[in-house]
Protein backbone atom coordinates (compact mmCIF):
# COMPACT_ATOMS: atom_id res chain seq x y z
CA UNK A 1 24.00 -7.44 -15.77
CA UNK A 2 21.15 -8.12 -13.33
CA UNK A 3 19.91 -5.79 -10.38
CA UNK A 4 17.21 -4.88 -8.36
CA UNK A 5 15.42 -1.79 -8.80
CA UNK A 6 16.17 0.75 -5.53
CA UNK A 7 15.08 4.09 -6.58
CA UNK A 8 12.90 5.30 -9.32
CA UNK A 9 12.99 9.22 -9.76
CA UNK A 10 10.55 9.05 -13.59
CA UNK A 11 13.78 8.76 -15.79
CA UNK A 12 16.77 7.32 -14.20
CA UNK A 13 16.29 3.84 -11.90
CA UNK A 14 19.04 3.48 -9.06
CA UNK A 15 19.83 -0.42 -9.30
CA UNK A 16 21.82 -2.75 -7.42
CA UNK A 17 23.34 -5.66 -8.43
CA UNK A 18 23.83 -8.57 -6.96
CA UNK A 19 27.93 -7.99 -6.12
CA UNK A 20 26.41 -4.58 -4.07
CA UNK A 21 27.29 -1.91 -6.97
CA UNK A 22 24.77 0.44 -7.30
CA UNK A 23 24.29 2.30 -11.45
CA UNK A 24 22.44 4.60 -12.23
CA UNK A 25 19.95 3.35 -15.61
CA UNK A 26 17.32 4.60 -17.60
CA UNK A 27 15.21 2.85 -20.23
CA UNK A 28 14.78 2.32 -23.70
CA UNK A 29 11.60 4.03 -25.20
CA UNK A 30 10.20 0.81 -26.53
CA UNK A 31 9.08 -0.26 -23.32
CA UNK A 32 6.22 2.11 -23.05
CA UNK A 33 4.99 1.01 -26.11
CA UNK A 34 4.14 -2.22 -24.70
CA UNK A 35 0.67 -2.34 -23.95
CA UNK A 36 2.13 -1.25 -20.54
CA UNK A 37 -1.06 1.21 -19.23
CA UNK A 38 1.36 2.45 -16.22
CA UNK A 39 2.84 5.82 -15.73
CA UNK A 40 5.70 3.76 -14.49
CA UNK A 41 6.97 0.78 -16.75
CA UNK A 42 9.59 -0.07 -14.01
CA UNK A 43 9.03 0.39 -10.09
CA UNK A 44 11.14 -0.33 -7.31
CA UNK A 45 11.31 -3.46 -6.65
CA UNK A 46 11.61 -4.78 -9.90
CA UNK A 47 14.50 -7.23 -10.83
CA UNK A 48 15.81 -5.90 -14.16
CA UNK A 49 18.86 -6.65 -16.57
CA UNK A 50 20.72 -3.80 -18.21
CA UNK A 51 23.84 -3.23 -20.05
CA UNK A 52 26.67 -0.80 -19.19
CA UNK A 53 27.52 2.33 -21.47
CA UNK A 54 29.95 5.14 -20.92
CA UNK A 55 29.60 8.76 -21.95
CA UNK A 56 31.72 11.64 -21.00
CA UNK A 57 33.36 9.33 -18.70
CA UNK A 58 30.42 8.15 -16.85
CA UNK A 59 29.06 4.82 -16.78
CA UNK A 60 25.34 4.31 -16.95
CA UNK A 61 23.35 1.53 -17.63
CA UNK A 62 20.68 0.75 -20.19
CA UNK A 63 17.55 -1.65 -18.76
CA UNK A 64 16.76 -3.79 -21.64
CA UNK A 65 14.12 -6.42 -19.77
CA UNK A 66 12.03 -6.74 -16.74
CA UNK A 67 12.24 -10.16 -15.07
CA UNK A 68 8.86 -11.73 -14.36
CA UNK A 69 7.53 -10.19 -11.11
CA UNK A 70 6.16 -12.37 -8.02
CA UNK A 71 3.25 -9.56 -7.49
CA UNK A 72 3.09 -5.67 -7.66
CA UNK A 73 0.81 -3.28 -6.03
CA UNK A 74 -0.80 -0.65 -8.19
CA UNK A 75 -3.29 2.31 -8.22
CA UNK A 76 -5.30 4.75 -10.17
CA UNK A 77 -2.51 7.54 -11.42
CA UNK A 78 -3.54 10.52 -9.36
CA UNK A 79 -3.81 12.84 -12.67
CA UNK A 80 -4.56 10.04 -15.60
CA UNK A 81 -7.47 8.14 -13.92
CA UNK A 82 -7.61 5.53 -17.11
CA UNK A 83 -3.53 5.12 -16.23
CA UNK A 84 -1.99 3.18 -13.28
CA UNK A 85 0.39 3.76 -11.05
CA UNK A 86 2.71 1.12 -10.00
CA UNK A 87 3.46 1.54 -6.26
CA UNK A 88 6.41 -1.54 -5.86
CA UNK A 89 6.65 -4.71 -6.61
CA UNK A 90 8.09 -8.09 -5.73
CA UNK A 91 6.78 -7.32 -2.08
CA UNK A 92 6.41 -10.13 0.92
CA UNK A 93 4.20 -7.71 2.69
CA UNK A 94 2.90 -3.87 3.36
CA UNK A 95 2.19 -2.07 6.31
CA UNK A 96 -0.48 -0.12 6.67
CA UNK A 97 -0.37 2.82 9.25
CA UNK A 98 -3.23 3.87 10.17
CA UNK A 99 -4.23 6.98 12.14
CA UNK A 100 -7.37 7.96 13.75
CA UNK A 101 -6.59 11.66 13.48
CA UNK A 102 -4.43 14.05 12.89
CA UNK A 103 -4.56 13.42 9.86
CA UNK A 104 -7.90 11.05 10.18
CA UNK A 105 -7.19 7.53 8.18
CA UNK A 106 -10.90 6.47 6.95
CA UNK A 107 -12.17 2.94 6.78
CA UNK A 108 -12.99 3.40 3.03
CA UNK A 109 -9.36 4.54 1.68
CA UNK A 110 -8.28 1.31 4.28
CA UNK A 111 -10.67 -1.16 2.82
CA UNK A 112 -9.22 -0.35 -0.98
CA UNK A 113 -5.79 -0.83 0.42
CA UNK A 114 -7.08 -3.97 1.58
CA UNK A 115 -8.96 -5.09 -1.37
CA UNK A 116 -6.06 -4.19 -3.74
CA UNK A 117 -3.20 -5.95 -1.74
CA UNK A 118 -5.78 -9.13 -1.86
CA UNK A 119 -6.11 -9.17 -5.36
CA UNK A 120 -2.32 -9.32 -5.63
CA UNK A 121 -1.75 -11.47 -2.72
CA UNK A 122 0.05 -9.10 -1.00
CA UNK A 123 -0.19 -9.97 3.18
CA UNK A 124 -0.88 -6.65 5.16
CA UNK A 125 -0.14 -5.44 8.50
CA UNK A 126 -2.39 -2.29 9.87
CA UNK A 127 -0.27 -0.63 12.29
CA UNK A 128 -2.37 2.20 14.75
CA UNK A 129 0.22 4.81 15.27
CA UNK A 130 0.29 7.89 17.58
CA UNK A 131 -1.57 5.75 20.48
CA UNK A 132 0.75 7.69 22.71
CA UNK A 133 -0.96 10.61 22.12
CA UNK A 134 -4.71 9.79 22.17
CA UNK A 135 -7.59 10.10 24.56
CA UNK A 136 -9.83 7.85 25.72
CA UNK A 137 -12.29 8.32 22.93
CA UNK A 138 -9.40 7.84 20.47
CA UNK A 139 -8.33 4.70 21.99
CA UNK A 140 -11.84 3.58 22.10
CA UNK A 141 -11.96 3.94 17.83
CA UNK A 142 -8.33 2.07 17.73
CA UNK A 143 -9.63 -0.77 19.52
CA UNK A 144 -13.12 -0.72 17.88
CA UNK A 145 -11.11 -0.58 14.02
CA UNK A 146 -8.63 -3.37 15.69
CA UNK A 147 -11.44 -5.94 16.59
CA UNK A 148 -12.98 -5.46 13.33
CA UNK A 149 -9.93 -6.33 11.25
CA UNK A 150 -9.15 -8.97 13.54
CA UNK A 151 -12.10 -10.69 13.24
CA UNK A 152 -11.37 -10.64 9.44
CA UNK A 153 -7.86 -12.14 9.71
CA UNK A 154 -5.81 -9.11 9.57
CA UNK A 155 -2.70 -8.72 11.72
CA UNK A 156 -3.23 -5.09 13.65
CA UNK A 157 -0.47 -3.70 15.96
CA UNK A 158 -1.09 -0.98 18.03
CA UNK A 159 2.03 1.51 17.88
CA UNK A 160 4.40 4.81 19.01
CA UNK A 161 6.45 5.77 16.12
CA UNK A 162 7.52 8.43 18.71
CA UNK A 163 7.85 7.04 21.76
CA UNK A 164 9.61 3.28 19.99
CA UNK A 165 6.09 1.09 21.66
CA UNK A 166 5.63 -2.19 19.95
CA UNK A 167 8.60 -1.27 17.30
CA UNK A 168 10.08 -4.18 18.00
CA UNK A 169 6.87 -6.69 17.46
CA UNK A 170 6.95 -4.71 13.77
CA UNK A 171 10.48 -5.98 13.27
CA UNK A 172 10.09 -9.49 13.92
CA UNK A 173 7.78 -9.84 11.20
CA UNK A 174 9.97 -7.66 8.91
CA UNK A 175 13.61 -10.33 9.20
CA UNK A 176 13.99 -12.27 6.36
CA UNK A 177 11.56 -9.93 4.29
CA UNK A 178 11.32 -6.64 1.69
CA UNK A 179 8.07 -4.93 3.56
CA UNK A 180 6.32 -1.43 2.07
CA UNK A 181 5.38 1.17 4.24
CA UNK A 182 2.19 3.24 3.11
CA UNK A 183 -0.18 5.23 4.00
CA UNK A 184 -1.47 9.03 3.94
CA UNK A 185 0.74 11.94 4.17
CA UNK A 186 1.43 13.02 8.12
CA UNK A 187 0.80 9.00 9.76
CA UNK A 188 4.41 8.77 10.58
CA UNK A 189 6.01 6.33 8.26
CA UNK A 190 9.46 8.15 8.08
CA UNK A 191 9.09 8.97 11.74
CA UNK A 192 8.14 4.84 12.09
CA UNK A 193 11.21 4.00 9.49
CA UNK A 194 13.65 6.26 11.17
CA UNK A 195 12.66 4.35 14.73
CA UNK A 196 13.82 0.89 13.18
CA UNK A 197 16.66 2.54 11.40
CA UNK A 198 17.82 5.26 13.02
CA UNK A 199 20.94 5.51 10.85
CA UNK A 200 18.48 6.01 7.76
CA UNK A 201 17.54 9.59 9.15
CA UNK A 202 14.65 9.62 6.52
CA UNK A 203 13.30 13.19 6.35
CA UNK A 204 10.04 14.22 8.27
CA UNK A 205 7.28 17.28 8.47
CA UNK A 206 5.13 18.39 11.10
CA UNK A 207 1.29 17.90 10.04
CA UNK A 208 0.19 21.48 8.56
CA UNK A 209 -1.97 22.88 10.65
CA UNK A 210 -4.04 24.22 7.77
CA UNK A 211 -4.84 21.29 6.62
CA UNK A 212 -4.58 18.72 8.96
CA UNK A 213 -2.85 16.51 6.62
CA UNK A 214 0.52 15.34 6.04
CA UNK A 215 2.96 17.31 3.96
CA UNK A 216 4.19 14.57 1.62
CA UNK A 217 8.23 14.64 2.58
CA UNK A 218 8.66 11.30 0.58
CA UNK A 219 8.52 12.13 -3.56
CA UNK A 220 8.94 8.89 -5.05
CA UNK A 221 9.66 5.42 -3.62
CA UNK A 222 12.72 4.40 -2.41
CA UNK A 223 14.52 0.85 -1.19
CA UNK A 224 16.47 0.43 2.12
CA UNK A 225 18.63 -2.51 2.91
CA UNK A 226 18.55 -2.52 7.16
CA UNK A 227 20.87 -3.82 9.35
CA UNK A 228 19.30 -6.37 10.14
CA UNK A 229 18.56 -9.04 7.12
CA UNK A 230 15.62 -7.38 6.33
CA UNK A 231 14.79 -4.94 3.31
CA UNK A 232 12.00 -1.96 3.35
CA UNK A 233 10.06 0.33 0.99
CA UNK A 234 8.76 3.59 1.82
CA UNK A 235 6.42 5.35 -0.42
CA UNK A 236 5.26 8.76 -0.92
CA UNK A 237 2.13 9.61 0.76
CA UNK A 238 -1.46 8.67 -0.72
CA UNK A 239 -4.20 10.71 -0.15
CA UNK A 240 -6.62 8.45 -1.99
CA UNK A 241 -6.42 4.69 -3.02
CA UNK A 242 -8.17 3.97 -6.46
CA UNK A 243 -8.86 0.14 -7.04
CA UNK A 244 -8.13 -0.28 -10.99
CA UNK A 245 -8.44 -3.58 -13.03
CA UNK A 246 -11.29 -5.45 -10.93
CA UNK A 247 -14.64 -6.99 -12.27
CA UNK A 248 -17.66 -6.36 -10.37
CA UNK A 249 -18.31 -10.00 -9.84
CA UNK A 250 -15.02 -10.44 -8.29
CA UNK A 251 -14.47 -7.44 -5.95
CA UNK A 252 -16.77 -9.30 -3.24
CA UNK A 253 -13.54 -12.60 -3.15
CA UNK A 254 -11.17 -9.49 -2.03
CA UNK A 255 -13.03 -9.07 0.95
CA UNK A 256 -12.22 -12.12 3.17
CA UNK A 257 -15.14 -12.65 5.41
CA UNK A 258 -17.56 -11.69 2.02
CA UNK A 259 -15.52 -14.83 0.59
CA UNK A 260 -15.74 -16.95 3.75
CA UNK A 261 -19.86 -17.06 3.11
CA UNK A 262 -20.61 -16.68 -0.37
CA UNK A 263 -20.74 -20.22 -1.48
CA UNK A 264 -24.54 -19.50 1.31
CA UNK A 265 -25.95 -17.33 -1.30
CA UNK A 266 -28.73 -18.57 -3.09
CA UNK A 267 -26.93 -17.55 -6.61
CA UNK A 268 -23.14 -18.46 -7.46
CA UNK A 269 -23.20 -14.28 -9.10
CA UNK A 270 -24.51 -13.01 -6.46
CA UNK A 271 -23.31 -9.49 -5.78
CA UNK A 272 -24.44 -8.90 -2.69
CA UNK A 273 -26.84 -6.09 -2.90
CA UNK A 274 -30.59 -6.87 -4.22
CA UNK A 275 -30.63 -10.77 -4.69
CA UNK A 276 -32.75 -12.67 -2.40
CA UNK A 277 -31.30 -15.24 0.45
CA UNK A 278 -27.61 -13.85 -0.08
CA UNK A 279 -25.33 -14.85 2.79
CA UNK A 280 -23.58 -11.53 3.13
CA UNK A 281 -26.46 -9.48 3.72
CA UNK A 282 -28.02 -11.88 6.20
CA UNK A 283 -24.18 -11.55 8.00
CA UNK A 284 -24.63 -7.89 8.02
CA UNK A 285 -27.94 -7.79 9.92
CA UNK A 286 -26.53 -10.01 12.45
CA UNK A 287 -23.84 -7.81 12.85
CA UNK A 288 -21.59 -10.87 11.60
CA UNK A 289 -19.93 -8.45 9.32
CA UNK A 290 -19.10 -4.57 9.75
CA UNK A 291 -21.45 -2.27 7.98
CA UNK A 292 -18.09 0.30 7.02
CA UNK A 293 -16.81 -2.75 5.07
CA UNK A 294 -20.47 -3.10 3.34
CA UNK A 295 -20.25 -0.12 2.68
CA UNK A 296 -16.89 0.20 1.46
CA UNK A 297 -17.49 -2.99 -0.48
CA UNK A 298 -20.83 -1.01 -2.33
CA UNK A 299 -18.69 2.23 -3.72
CA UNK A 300 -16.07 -0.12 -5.08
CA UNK A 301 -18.96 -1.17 -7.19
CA UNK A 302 -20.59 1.95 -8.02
CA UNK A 303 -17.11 3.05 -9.47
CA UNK A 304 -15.75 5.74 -7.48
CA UNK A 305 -13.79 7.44 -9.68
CA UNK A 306 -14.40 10.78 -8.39
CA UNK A 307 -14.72 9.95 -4.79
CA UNK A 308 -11.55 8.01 -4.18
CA UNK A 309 -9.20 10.61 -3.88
CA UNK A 310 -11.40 13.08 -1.41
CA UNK A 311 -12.48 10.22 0.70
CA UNK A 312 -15.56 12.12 1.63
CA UNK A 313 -17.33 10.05 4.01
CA UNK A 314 -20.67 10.51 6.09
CA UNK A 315 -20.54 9.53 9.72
């Protein structure tokens, strides 16, 4: 039998097939002894087969293969940094949300969501949430992050997971589609989910005061089909985005607008940082290109293995 992957809990995969039956699976031990470097050999998402088996009169299924997959998302395993972590897969697009505060949402942890979803040609959508609750000097950072991402070719809506504002412009670009919802703990994506789907009633958590982050309420990612003809994924909360599996001579083509120039610089390597008459750099004293990306773009090279999940960031 053949399914889609719904709901991955470690051991036991929720899939549907295509008839509508959902089964409960697990896996056979030989796939993680298949070069697979993932915490997760399957992810939701994934189209599998399996075959049915009945013990103590309850059917189960066994997956025995993993169809090819259009594209998958991944990041550094929070506790195994040489491991990945599979996020989804088979995805038409992600959104983003991004908040300015409360929790804060910083350029750098956006930029590796960016460069990441590039890499596996994933489009993105950054959605600002909570604008019904900022001030004017709140507003003035959504609209300063907006025009630089637009510039780059990003689609950015502004948005009230609250209040339902611009919900609707997110669900026109979701019909016909299986979209991922991500982001830290505490932006709002149940809230967000729950506004499109209100029958879905997705658990949510205040922000803890404490902290000022998000108290993760989703554990492990999860498929919805919605009402109407469109699919989504929500995913646990990320406090910190590692970018795995990237030559340094490559990271540079993930960032769009470095891309749009390079073939300027005076060297076809070129990595942007000490070589003479390089494109980028020259775009970056004109103010061509936004010095957070730069510098974004710089510890992605440097290797920020022990950075990327603190996010500590000057002003």
């Amino acid at each position: 039998m053949t399914g889609t992957v719904y709901k991955s809990t470690g051991s036991w995969y929720t899939v549907k097939t295509m008839n509508g039956k959902f089964y409960e699976c697990r896996i056979k031990g030989r796939f993680r002894l298949q070069g697979i470097k993932s915490t997760n050999p399957i992810a939701v998402g994934d189209i599998v087969e399996f075959q049915l088996e009945t013990k103590n009169n309850t059917e189960t299924g066994i997956i025995n293969r993993i169809e090819e997959r259009k594209n998958h998302i991944v990041r550094k395993s929070v506790n195994l940094s040489k491991q990945t972590h599979i996020i989804a897969s088979n995805i038409d697009q992600v959104f983003l949300l991004v908040t300015i505060d409360n929790p804060p949402t910083l350029t750098s942890f956006i930029d590796r969501f960016l460069v990441t979803a590039e890499a596996y040609s994933i489009k993105t959508v950054l959605l600002f949430n909570k604008v019904d609750v900022y001030n004017e000097d709140t507003m003035f950072e959504v609209k300063y992050l907006k025009s630089i991402y637009t510039k780059i070719g990003y689609d950015c809506i502004e948005i009230s997971a609250e209040t339902g504002y611009n919900i609707d412009k997110v669900k026109s670009l979701m019909l016909g589609k299986v979209s991922m919802f991500s982001g830290h703990s505490g932006v709002g994506k149940s809230t967000l989910v729950n506004a499109i789907e209100p029958s879905l009633n997705l658990k949510t958590k205040q922000i803890s005061e404490q902290h000022m982050q998000g108290q993760h309420t989703t554990t492990f990612a999860e498929m919805f089909d919605l009402s109407f003809d469109a699919k989504i994924i929500d995913t646990p909360g990320i406090k910190g985005f590692g970018v795995v599996d990237m030559e340094k001579e490559e990271v540079g083509d993930y960032f769009p607008e470095f891309f749009a120039i390079k073939h300027e610089c005076k060297f076809n390597n070129c990595l942007h940082i000490h070589e003479p008459k390089c494109a980028v750099k020259q775009a970056l004293e004109n103010d061509e290109i936004a010095y957070s990306r730069y510098r974004s773009y710089l510890q992605i090279l440097e290797g920020e293995d022990e950075h990327y999940r603190t996010d500590n960031w000057d002003n």
